[in-house]
Protein backbone atom coordinates (compact mmCIF):
# COMPACT_ATOMS: atom_id res chain seq x y z
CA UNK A 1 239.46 -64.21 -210.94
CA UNK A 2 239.80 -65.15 -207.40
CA UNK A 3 239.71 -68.63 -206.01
CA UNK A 4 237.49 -68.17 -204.13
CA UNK A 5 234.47 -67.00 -206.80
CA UNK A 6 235.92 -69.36 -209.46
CA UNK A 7 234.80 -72.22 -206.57
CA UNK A 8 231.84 -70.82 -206.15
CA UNK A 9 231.30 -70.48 -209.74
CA UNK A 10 231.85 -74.47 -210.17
CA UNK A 11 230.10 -75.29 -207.64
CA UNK A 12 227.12 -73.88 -208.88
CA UNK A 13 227.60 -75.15 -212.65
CA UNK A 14 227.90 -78.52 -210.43
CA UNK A 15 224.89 -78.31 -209.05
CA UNK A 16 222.87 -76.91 -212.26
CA UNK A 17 224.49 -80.11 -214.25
CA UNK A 18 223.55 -82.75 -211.21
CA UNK A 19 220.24 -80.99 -211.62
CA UNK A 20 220.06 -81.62 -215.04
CA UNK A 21 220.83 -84.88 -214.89
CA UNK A 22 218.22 -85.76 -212.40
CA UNK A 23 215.86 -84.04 -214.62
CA UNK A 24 217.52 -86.29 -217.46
CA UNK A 25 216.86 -89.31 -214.98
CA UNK A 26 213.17 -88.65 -214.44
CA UNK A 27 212.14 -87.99 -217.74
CA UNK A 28 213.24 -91.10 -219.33
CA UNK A 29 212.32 -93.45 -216.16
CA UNK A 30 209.80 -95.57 -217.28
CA UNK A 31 207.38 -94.55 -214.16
CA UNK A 32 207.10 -91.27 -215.85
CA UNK A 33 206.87 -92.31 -219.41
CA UNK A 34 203.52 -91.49 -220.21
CA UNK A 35 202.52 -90.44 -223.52
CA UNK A 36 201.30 -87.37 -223.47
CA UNK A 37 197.69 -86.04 -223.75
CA UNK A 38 196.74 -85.73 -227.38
CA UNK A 39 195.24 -81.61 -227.33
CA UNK A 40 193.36 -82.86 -230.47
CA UNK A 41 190.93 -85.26 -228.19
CA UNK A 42 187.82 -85.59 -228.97
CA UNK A 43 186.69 -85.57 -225.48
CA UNK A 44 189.15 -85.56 -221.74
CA UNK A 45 187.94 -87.78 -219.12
CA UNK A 46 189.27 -86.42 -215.43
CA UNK A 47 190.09 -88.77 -212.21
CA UNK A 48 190.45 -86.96 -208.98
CA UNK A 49 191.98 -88.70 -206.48
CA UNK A 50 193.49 -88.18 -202.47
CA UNK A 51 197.39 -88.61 -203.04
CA UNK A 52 199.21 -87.35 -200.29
CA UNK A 53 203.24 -86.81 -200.79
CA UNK A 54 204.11 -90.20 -198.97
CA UNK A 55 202.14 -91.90 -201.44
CA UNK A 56 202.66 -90.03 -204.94
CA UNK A 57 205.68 -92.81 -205.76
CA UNK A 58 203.56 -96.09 -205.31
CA UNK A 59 200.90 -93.96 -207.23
CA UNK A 60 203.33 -93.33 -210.14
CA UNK A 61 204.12 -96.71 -210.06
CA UNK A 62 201.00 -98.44 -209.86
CA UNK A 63 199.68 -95.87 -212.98
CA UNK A 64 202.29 -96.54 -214.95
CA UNK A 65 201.97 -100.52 -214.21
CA UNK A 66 198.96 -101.23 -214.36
CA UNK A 67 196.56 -98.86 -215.99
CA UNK A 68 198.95 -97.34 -218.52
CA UNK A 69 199.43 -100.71 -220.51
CA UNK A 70 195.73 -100.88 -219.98
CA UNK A 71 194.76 -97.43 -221.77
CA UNK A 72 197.39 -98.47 -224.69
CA UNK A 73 195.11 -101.29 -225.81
CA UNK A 74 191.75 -99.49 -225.63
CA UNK A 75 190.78 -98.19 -229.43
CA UNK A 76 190.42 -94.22 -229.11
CA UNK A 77 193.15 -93.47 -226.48
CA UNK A 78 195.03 -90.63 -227.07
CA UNK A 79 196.99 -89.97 -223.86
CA UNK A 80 197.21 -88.52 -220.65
CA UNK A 81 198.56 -86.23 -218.22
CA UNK A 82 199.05 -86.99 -214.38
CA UNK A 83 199.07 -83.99 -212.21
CA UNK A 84 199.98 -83.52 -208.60
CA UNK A 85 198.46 -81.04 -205.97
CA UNK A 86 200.61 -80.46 -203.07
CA UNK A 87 199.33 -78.10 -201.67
CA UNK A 88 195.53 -80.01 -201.59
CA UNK A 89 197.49 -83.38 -201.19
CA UNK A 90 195.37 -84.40 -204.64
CA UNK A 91 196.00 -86.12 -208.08
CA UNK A 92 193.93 -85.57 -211.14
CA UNK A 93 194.32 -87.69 -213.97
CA UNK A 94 193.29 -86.50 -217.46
CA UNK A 95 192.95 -89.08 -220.10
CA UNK A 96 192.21 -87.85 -223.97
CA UNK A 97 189.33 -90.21 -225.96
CA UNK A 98 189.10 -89.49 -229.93
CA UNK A 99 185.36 -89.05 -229.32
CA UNK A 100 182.96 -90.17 -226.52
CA UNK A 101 181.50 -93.37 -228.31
CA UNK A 102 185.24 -94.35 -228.29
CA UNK A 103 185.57 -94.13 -224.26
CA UNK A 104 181.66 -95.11 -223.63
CA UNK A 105 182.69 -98.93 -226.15
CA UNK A 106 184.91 -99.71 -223.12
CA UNK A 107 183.20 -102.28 -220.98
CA UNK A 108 182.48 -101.92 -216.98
CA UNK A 109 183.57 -105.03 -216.63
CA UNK A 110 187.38 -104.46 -217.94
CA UNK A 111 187.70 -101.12 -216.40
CA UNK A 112 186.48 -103.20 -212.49
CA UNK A 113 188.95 -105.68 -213.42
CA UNK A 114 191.42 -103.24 -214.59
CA UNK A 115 190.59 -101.26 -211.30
CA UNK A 116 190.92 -104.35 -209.07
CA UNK A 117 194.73 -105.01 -210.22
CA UNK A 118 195.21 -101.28 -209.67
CA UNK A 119 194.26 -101.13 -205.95
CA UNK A 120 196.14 -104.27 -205.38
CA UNK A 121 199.14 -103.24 -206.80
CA UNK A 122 198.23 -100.04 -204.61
CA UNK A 123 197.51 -101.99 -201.28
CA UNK A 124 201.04 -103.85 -201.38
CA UNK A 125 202.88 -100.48 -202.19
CA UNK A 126 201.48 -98.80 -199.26
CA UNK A 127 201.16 -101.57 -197.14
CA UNK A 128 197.60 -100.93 -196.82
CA UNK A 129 194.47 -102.88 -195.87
CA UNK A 130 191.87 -100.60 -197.66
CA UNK A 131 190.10 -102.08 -200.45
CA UNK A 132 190.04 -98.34 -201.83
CA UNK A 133 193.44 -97.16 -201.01
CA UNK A 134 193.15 -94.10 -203.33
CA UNK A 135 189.02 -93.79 -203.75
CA UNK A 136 187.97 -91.18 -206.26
CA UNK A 137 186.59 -88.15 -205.62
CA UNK A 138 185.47 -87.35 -208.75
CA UNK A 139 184.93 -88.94 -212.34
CA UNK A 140 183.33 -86.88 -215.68
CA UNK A 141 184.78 -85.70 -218.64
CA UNK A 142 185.42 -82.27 -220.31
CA UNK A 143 185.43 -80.90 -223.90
CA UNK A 144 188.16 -79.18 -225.34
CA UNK A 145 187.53 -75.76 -226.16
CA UNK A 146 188.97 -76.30 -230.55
């Protein structure tokens, strides 16, 4: 083999190991350790959300801060999944509920506090003076198809 390709060819292991590393990096980062959406929920509440790319970090971070620790103590969680639209500069958030009683015995009142601390968190990240630095777009809930 020539010097040449044997260069290329460990250069391009490099850079599939460096990749897989990141990869490594990412998925254990506490940011992005979410537990995952249970697909046996009784019923999947959606968020929709403006996120553009500048602010998808301090939106990670204020998730996984603030409401994440949240959702773990509310009785009938059973995960979620955040997703990213580039190309529509949008984030839905899909959070599974063991049944809809479960998610309707949550009080207003702890999910406007809980929402409060959120946008703060939010406003300091982005160094923004909106009270509603991220406002929804849309809020409902869908049933799995079992």
């Amino acid at each position: 083999m020539k010097i040449g390709a044997l260069l290329k060819m460990l250069a391009c292991n490099g850079l599939i190991l460096l990749g897989l590393f990141a990869c490594l990096l990412i998925a254990t980062s506490p940011a992005w350790a979410l537990r995952e959406l249970d697909p046996n929920a009784g019923v999947v509440e959606i968020l929709q959300m403006p996120v553009t790319k500048d602010q998808t970090s301090c939106w990670r971070m204020a998730e996984a801060k603030i409401w994440e620790p949240w959702l773990e103590q509310q009785s009938g969680y059973q995960g979620r999944e955040l997703l990213w639209d580039r190309d529509r500069q949008q984030a839905v958030v899909l959070i599974g509920w063991s049944s809809q009683s479960a998610w309707d015995a949550i009080t207003a009142s702890s999910i406007k506090k809980t929402e409060n601390r959120f946008d703060g968190v939010l406003q300091r990240c982005l160094g923004s003076g909106a009270s509603k630095p991220l406002p929804l777009q849309r809020a409902g809930s869908l049933q799995p198809i079992q």
